[in-house]
PDB file of N, CA and C in Angstrom:
ATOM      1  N   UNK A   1     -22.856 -52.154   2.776  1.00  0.00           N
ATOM      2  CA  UNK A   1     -23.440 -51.711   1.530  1.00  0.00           C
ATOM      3  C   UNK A   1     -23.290 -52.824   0.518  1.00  0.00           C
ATOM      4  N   UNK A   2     -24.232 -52.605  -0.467  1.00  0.00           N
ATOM      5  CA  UNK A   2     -23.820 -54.117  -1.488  1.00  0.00           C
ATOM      6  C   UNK A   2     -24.405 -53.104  -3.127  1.00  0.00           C
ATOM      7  N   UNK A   3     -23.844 -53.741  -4.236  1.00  0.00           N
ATOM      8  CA  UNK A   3     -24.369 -52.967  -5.360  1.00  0.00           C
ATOM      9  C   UNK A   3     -25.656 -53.867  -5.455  1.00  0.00           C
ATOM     10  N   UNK A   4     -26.481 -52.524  -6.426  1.00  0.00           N
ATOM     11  CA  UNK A   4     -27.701 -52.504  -6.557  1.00  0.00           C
ATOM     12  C   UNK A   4     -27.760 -53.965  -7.395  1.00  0.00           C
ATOM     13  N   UNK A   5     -28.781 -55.009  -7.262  1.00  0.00           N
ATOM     14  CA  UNK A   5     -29.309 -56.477  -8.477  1.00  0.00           C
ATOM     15  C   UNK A   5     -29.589 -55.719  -9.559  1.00  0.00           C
ATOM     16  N   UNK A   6     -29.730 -56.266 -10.848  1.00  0.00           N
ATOM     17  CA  UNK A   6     -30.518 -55.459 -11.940  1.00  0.00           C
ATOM     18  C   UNK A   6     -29.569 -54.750 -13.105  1.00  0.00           C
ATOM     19  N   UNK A   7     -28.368 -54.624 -12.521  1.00  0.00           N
ATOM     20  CA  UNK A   7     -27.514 -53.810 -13.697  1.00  0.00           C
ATOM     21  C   UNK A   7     -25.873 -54.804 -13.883  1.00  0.00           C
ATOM     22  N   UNK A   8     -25.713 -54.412 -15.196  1.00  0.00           N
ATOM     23  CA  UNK A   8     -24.563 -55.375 -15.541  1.00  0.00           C
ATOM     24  C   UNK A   8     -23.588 -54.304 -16.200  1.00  0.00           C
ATOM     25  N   UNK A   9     -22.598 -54.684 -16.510  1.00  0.00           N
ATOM     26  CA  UNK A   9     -21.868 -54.324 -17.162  1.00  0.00           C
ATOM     27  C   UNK A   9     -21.904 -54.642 -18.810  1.00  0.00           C
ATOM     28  N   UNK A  10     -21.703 -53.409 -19.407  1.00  0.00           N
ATOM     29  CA  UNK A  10     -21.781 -54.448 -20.848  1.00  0.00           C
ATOM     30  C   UNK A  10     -20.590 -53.469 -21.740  1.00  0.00           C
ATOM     31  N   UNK A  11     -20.094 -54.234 -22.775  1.00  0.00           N
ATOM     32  CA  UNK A  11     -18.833 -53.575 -23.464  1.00  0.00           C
ATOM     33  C   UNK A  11     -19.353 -53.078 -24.848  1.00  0.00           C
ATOM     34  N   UNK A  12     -19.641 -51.967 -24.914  1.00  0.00           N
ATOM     35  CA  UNK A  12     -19.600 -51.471 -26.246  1.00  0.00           C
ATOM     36  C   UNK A  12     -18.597 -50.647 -26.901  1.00  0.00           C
ATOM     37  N   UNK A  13     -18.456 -50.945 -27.820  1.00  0.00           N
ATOM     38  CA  UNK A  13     -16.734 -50.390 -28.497  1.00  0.00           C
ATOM     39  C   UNK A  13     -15.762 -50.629 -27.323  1.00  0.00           C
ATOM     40  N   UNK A  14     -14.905 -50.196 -26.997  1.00  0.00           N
ATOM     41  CA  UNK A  14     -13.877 -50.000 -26.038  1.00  0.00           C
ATOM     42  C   UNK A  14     -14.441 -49.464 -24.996  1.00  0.00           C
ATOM     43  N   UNK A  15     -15.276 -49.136 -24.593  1.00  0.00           N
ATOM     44  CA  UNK A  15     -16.640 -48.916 -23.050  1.00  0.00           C
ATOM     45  C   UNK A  15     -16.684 -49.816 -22.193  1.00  0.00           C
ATOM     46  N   UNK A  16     -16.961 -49.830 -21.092  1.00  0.00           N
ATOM     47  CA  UNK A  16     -17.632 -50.980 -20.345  1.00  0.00           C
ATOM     48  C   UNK A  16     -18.383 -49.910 -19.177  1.00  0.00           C
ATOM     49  N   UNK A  17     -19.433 -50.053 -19.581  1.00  0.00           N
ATOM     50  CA  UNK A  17     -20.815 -49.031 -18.937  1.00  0.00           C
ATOM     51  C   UNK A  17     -21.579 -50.300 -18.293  1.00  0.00           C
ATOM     52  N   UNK A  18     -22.020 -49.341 -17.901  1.00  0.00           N
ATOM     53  CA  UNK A  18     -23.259 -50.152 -16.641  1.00  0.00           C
ATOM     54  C   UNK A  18     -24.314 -49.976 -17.009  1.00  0.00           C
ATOM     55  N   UNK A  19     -25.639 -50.358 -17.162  1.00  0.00           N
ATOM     56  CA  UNK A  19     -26.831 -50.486 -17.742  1.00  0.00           C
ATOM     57  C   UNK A  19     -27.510 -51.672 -17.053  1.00  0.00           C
ATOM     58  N   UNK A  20     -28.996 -50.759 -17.059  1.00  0.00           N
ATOM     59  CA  UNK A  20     -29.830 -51.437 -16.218  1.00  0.00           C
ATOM     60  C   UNK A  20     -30.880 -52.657 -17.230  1.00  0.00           C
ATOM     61  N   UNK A  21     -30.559 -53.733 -16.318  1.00  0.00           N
ATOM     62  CA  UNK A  21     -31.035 -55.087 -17.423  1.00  0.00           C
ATOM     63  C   UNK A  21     -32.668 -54.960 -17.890  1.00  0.00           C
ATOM     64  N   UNK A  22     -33.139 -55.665 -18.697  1.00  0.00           N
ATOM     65  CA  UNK A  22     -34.379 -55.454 -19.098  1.00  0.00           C
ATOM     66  C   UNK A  22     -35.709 -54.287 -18.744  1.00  0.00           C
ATOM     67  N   UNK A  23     -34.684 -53.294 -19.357  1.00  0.00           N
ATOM     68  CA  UNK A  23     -35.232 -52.122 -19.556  1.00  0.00           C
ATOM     69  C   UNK A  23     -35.043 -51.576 -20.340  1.00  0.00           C
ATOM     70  N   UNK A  24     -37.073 -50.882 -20.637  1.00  0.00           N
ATOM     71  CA  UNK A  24     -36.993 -50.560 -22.190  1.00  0.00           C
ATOM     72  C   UNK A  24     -36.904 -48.457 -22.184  1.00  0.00           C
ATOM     73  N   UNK A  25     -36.140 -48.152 -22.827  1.00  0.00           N
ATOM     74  CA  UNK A  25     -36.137 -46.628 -22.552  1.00  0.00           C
ATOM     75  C   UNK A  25     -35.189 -46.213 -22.054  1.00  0.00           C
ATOM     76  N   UNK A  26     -33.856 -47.213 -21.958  1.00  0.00           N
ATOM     77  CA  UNK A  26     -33.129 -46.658 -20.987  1.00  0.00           C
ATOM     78  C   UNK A  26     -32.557 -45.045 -21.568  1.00  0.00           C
ATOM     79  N   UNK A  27     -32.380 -44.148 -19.984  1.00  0.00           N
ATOM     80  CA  UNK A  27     -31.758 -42.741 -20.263  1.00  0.00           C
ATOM     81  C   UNK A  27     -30.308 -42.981 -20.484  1.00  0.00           C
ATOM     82  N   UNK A  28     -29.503 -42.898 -22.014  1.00  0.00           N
ATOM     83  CA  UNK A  28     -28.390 -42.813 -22.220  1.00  0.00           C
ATOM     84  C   UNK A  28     -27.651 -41.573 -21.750  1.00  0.00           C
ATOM     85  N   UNK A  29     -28.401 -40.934 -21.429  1.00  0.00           N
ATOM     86  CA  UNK A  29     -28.023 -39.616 -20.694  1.00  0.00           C
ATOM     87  C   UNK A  29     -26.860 -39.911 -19.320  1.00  0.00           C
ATOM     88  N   UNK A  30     -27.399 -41.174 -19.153  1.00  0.00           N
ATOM     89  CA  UNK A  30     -26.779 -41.350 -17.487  1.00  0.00           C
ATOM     90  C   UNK A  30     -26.121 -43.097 -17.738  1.00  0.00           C
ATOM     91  N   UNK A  31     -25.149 -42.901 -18.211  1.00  0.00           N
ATOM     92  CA  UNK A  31     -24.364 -44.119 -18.961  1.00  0.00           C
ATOM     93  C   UNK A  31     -23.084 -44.059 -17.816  1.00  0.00           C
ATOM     94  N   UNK A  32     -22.760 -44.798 -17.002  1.00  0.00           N
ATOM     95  CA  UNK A  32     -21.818 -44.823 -16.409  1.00  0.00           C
ATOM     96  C   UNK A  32     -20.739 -45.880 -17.116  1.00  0.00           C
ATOM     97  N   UNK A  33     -19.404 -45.364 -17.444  1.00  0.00           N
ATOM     98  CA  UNK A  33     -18.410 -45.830 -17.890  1.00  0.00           C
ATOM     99  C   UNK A  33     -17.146 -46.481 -16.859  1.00  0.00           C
ATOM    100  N   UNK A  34     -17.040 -47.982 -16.908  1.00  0.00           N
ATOM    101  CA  UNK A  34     -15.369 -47.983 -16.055  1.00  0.00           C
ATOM    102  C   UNK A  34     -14.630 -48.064 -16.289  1.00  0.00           C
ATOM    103  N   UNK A  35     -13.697 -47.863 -16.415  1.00  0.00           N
ATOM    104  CA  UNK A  35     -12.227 -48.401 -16.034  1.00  0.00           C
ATOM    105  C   UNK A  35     -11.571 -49.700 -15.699  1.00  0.00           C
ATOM    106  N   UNK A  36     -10.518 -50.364 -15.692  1.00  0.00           N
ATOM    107  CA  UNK A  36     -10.709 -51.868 -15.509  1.00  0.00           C
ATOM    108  C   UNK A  36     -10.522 -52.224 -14.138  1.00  0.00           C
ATOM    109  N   UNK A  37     -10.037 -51.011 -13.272  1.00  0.00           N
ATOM    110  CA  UNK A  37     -10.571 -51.823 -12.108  1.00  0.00           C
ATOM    111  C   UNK A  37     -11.753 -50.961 -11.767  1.00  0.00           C
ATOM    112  N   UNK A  38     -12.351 -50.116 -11.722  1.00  0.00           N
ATOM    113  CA  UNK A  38     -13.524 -50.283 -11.422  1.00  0.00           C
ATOM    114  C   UNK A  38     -14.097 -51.362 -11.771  1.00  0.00           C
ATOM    115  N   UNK A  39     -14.470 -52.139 -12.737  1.00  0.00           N
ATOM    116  CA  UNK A  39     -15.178 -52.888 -13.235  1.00  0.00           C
ATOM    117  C   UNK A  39     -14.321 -53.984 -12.558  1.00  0.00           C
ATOM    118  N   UNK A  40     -13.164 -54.411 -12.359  1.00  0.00           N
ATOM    119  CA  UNK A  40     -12.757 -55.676 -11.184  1.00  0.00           C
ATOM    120  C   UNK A  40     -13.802 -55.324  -9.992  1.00  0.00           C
ATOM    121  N   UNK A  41     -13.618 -53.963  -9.461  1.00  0.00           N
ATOM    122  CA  UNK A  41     -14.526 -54.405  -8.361  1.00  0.00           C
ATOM    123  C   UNK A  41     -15.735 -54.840  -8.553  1.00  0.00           C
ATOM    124  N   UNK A  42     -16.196 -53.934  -9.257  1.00  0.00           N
ATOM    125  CA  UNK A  42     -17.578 -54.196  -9.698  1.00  0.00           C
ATOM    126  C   UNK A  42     -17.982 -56.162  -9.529  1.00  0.00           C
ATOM    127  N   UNK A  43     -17.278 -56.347 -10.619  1.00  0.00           N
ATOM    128  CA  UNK A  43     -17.229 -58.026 -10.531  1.00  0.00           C
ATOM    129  C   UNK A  43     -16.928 -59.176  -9.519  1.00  0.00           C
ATOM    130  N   UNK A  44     -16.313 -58.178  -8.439  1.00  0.00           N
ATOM    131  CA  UNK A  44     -15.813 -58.815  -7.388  1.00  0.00           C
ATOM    132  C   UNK A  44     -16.432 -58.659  -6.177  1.00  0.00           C
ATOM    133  N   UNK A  45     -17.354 -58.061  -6.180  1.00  0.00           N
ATOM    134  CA  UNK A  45     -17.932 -57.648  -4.977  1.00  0.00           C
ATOM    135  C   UNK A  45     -19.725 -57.384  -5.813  1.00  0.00           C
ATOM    136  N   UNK A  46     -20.058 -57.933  -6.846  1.00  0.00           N
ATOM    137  CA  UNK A  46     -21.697 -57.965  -7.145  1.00  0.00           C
ATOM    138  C   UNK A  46     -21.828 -59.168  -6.001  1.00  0.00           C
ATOM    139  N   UNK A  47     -23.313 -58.995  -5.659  1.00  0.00           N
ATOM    140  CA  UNK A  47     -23.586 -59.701  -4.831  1.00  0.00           C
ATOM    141  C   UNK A  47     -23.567 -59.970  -3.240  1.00  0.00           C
ATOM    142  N   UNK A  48     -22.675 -58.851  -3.033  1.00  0.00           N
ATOM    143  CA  UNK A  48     -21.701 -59.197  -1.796  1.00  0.00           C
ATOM    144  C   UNK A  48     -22.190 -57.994  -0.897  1.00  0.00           C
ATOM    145  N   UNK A  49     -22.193 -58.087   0.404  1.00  0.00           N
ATOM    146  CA  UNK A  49     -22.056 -56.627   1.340  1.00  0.00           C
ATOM    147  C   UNK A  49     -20.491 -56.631   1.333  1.00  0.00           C
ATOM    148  N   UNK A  50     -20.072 -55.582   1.920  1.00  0.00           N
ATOM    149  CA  UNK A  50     -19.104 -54.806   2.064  1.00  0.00           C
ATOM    150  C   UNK A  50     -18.746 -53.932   2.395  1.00  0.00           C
ATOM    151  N   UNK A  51     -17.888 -53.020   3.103  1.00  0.00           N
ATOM    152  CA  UNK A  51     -16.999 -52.060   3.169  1.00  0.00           C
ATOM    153  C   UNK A  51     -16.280 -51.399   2.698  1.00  0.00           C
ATOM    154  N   UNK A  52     -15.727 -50.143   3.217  1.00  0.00           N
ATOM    155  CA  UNK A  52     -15.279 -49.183   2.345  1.00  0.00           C
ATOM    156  C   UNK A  52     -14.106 -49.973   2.763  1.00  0.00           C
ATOM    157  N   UNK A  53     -13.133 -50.614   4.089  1.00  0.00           N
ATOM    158  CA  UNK A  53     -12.148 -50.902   4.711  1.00  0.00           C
ATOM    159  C   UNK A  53     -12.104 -52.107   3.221  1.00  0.00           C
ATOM    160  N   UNK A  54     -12.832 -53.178   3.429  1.00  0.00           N
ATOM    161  CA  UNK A  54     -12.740 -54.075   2.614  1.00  0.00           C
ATOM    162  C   UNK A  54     -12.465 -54.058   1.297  1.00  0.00           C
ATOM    163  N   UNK A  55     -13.642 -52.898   0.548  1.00  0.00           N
ATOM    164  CA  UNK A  55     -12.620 -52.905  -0.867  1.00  0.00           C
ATOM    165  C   UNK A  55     -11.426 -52.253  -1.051  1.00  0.00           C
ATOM    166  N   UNK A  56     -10.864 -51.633   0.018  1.00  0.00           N
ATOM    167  CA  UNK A  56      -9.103 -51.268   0.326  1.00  0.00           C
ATOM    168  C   UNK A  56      -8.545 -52.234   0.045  1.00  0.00           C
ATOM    169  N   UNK A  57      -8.828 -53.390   1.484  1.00  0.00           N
ATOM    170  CA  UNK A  57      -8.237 -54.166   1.466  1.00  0.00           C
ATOM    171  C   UNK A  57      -7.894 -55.073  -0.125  1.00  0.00           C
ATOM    172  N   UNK A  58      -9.103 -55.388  -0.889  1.00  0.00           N
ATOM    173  CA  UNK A  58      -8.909 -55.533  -2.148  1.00  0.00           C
ATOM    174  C   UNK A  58      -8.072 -55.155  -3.206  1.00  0.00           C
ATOM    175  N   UNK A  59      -7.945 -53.539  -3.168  1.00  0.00           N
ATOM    176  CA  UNK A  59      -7.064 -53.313  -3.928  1.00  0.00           C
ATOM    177  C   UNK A  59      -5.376 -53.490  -3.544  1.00  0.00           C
ATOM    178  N   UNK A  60      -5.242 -53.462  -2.398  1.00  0.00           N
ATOM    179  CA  UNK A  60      -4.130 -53.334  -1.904  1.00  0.00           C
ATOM    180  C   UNK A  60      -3.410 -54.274  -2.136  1.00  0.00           C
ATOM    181  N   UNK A  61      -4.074 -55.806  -1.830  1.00  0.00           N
ATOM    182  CA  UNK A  61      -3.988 -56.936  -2.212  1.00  0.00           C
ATOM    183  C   UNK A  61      -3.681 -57.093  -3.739  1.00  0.00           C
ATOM    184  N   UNK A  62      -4.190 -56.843  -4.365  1.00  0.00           N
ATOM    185  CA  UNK A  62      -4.383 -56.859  -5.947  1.00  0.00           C
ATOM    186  C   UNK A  62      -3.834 -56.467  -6.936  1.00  0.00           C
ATOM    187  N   UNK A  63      -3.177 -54.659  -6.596  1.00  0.00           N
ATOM    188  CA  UNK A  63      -2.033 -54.113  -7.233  1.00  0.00           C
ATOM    189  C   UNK A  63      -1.314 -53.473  -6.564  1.00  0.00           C
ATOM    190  N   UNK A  64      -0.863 -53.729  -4.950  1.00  0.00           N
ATOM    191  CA  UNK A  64       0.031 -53.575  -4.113  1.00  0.00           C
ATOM    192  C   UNK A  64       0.231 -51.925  -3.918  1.00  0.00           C
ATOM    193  N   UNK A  65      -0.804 -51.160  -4.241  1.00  0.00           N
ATOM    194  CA  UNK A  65      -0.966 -49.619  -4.295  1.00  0.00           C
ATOM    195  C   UNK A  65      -0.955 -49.847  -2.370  1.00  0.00           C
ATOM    196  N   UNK A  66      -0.597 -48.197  -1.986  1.00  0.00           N
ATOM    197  CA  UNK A  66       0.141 -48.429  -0.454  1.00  0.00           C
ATOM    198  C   UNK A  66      -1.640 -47.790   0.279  1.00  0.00           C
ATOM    199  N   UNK A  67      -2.059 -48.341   1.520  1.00  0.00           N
ATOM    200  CA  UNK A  67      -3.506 -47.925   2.071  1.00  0.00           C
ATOM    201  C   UNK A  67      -3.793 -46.644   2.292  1.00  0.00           C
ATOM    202  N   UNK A  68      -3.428 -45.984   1.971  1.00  0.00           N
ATOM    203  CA  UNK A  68      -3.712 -44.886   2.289  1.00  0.00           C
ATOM    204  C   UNK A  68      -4.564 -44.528   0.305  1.00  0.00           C
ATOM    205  N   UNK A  69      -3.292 -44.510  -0.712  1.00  0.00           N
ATOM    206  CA  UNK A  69      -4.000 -44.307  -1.858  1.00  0.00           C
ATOM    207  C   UNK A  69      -5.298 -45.082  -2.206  1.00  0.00           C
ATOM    208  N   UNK A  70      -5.440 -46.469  -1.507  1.00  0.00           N
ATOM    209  CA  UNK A  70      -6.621 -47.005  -2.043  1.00  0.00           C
ATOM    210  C   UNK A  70      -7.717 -47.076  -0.879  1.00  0.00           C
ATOM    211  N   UNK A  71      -7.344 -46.476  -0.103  1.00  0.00           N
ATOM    212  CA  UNK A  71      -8.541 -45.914   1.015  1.00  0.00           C
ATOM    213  C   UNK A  71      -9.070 -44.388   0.020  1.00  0.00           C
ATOM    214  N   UNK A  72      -8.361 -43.330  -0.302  1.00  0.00           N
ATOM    215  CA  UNK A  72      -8.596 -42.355  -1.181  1.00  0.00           C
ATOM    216  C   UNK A  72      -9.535 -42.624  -2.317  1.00  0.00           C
ATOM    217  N   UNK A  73      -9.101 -43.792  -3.732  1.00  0.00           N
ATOM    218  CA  UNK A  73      -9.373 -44.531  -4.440  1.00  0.00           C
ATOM    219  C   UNK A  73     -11.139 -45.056  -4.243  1.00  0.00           C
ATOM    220  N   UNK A  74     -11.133 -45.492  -3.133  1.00  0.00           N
ATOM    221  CA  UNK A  74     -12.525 -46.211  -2.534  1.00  0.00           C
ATOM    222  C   UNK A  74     -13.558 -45.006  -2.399  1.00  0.00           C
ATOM    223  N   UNK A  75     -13.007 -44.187  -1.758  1.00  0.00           N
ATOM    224  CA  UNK A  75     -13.812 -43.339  -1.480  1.00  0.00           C
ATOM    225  C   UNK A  75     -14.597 -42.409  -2.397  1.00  0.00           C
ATOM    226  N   UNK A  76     -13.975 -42.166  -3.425  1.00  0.00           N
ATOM    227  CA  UNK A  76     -13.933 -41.621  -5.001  1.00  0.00           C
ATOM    228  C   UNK A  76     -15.229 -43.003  -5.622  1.00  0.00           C
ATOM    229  N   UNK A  77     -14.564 -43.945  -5.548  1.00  0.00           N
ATOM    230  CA  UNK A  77     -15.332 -44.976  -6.743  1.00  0.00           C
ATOM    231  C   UNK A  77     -17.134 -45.218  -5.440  1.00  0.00           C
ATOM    232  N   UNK A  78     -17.150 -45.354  -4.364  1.00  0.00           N
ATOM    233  CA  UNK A  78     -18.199 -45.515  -3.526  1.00  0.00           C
ATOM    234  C   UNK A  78     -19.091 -44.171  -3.708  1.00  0.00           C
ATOM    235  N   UNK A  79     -18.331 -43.199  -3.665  1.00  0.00           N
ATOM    236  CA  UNK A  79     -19.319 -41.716  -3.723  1.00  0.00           C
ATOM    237  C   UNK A  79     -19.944 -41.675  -5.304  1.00  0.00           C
ATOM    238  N   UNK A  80     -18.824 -42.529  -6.351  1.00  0.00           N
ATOM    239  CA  UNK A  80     -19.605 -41.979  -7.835  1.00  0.00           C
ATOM    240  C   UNK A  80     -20.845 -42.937  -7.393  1.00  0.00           C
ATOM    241  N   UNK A  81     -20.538 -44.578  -7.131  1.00  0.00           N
ATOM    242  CA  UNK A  81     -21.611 -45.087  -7.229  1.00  0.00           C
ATOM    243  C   UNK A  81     -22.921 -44.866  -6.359  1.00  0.00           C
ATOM    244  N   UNK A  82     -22.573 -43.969  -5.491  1.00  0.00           N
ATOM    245  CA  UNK A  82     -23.367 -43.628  -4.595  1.00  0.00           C
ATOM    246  C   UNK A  82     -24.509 -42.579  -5.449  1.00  0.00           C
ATOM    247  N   UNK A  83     -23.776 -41.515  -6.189  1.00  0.00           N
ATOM    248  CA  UNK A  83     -24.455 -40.160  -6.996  1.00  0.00           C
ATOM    249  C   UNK A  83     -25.365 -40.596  -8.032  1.00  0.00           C
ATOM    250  N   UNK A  84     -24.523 -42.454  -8.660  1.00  0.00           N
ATOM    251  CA  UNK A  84     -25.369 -42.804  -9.582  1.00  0.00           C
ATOM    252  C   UNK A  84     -26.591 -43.972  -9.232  1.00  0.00           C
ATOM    253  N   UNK A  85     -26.772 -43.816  -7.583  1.00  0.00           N
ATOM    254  CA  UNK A  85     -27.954 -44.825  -7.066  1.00  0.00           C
ATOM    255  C   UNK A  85     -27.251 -45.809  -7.803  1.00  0.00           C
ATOM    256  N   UNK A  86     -25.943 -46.901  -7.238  1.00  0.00           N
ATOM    257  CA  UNK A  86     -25.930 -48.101  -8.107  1.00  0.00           C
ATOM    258  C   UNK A  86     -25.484 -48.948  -6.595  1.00  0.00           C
ATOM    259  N   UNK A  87     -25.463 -48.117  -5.125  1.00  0.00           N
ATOM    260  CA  UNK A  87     -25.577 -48.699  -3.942  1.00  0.00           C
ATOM    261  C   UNK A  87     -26.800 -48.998  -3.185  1.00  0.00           C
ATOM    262  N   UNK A  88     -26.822 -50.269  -2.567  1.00  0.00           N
ATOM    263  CA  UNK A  88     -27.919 -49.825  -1.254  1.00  0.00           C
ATOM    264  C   UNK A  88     -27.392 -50.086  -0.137  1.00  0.00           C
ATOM    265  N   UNK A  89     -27.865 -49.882   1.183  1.00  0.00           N
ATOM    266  CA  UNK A  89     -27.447 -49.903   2.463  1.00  0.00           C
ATOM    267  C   UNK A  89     -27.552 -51.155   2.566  1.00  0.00           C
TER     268      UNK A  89
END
């Protein structure tokens, strides 16, 4: 799976939402907000294919959380981005 081209992150007030680039109309209705590691991954894996195993491996690496919580973790942050179409196969 790899995230969708086209959307960035951007920081408004204390936010860091996702928004789709040069588009006029966007639905604020559907404003996805992260967290700072969501948004590490986000940044760390634009561009990239990947795995659910792999961004484990990432976090595990990163803030030494034990595999099992960030296999849990993954699965949570892959399904939101999944609900909000921000994956493709």
């Amino acid at each position: 799976m790899r995230i969708k081209e086209g959307y960035a992150i951007k920081h408004i007030g204390s936010e860091h939402v996702i928004i789709k680039q040069g588009r006029v109309g966007v639905d604020m209705t559907k404003i996805i907000s992260f967290n700072p590691v969501s948004e590490w991954l986000w940044e760390k894996l634009a561009g990239c294919d990947f795995t659910g195993n792999e961004v484990a491996n990432l976090l595990v690496a990163q803030y030494g959380i034990d595999a099992e919580k960030a296999a849990a973790d993954v699965d949570r942050w892959i399904g939101q981005l999944t609900e909000a179409q921000l994956l493709e196969a």
